[in-house]
C-alpha atoms as a PDB file:
ATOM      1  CA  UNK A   1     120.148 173.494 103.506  1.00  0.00           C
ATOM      2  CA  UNK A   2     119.828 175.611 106.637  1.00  0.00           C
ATOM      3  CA  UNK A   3     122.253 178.945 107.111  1.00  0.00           C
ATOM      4  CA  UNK A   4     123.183 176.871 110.352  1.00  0.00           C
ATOM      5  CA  UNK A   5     123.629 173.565 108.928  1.00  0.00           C
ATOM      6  CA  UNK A   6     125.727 175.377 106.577  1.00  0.00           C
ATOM      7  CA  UNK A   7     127.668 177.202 109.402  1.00  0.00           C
ATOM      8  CA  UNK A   8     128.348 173.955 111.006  1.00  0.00           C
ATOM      9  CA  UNK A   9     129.427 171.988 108.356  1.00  0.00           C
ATOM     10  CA  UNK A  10     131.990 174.906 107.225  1.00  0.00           C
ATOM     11  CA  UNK A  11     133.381 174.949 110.860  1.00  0.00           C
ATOM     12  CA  UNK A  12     133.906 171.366 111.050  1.00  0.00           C
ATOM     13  CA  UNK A  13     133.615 170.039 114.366  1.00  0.00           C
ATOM     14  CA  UNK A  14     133.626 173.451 116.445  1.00  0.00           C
ATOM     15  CA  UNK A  15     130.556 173.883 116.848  1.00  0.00           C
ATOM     16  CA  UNK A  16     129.793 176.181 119.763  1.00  0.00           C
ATOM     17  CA  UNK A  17     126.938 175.451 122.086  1.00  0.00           C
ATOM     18  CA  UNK A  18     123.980 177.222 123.180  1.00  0.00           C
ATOM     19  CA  UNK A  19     125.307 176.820 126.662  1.00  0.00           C
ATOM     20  CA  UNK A  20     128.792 178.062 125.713  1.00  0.00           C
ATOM     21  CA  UNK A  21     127.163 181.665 123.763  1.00  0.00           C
ATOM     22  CA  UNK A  22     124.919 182.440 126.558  1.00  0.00           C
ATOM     23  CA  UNK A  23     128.374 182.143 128.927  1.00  0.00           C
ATOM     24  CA  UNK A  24     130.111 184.712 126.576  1.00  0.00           C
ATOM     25  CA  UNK A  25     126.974 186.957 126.410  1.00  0.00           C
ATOM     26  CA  UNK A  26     126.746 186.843 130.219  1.00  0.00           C
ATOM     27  CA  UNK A  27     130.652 187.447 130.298  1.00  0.00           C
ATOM     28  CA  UNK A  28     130.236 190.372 128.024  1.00  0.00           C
ATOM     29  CA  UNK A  29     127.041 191.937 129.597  1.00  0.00           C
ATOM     30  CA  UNK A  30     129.877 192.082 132.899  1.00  0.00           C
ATOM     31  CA  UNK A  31     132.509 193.766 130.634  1.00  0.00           C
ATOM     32  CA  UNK A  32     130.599 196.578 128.658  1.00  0.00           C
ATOM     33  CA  UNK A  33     129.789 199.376 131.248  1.00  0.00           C
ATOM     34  CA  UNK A  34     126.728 200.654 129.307  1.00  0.00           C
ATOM     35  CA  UNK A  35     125.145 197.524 129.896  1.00  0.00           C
ATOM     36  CA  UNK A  36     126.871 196.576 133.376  1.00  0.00           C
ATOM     37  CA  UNK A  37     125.193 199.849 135.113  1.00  0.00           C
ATOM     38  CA  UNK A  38     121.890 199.144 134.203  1.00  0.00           C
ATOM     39  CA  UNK A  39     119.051 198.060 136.550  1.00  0.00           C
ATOM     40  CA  UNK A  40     117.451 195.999 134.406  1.00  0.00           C
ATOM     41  CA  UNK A  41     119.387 192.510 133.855  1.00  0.00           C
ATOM     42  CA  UNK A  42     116.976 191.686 130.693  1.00  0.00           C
ATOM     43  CA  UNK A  43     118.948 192.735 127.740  1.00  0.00           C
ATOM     44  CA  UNK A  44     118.912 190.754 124.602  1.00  0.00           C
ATOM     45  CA  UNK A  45     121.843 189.069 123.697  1.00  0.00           C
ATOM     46  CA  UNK A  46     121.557 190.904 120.229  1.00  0.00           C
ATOM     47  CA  UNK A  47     121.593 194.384 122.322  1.00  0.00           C
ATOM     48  CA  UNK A  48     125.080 192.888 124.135  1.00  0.00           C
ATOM     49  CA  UNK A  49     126.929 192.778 120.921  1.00  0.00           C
ATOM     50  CA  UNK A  50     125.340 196.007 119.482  1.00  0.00           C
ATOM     51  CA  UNK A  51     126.558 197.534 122.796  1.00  0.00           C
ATOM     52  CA  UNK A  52     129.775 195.314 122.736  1.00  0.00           C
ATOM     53  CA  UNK A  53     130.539 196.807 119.186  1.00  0.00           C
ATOM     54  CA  UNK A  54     130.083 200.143 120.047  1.00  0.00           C
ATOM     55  CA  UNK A  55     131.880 200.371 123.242  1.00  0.00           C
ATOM     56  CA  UNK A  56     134.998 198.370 121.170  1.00  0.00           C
ATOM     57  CA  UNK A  57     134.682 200.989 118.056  1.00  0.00           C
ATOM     58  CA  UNK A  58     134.595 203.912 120.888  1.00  0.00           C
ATOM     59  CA  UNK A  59     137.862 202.384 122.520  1.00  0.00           C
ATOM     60  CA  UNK A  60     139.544 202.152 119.213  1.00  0.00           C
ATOM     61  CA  UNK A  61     138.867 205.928 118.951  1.00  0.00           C
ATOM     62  CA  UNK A  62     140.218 206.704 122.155  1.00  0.00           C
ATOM     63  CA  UNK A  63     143.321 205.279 121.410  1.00  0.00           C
ATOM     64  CA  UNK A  64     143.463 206.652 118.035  1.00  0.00           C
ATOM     65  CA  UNK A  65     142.649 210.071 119.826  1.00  0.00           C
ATOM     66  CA  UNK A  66     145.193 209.825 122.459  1.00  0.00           C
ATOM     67  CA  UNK A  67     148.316 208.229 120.084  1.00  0.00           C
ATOM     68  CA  UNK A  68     147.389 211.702 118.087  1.00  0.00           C
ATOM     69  CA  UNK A  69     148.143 213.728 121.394  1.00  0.00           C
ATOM     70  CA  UNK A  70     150.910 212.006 122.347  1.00  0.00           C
ATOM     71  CA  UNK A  71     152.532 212.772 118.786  1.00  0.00           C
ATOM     72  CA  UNK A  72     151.597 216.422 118.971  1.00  0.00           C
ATOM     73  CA  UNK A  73     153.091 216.351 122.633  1.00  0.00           C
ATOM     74  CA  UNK A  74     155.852 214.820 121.021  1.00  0.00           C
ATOM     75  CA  UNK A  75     156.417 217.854 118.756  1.00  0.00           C
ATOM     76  CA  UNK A  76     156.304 220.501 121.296  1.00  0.00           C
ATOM     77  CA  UNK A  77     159.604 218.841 123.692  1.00  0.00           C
ATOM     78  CA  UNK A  78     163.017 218.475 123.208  1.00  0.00           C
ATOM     79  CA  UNK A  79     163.172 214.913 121.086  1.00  0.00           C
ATOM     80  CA  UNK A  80     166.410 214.023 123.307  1.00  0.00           C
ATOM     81  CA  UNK A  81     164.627 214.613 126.873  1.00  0.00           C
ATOM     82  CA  UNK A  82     163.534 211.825 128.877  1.00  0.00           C
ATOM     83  CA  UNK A  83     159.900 212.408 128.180  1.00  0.00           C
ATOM     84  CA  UNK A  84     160.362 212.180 124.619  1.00  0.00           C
ATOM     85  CA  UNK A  85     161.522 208.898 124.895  1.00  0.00           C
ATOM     86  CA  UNK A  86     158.500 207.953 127.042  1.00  0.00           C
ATOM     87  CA  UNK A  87     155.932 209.489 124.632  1.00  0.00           C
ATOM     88  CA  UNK A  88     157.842 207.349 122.049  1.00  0.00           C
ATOM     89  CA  UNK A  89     157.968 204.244 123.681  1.00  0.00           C
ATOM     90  CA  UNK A  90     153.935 204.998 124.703  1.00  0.00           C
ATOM     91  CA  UNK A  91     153.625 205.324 120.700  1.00  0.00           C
ATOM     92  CA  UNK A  92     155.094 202.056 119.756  1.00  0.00           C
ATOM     93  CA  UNK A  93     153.052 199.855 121.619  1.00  0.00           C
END
């Protein structure tokens, strides 16, 4: 039996189309900037989730990066001030 057969029969009856994943690979080729600013429109749908991946794992870093600033700014001001509840709030979410 086929990987896909075997794909299909584990997902029951959602089954996406070939229609439906060349939507989403258009949708995310629109969404990741490193491939939305480039000339060429001919990227592989395996280079849109490569690229989708990475942009998503660079995000998460950002985040990670900026929560870590926010906590050392958090260190550094009165923890009863105004902005300390801010930069806590900002934390939490």
């Amino acid at each position: 039996m086929s990987s896909r057969r075997s794909r299909q029969q584990s997902s029951g009856s959602t089954r996406i189309s070939d229609e439906q994943i060349i939507d989403l690979v258009s949708k995310l080729r629109q969404l990741v900037p490193e491939i939305r600013h480039r000339r060429s429109d001919k990227v592989s749908a395996s280079k849109v989730l490569q690229e989708t991946c990475n942009y998503i794992r660079n995000l998460h870093r950002e985040v990670d990066d900026l929560s870590e600033r926010l906590s050392q700014l958090l260190t550094t001001i009165d923890s009863d001030s105004a902005e300390a509840s801010i930069i806590r709030s900002l934390i939490s979410q």
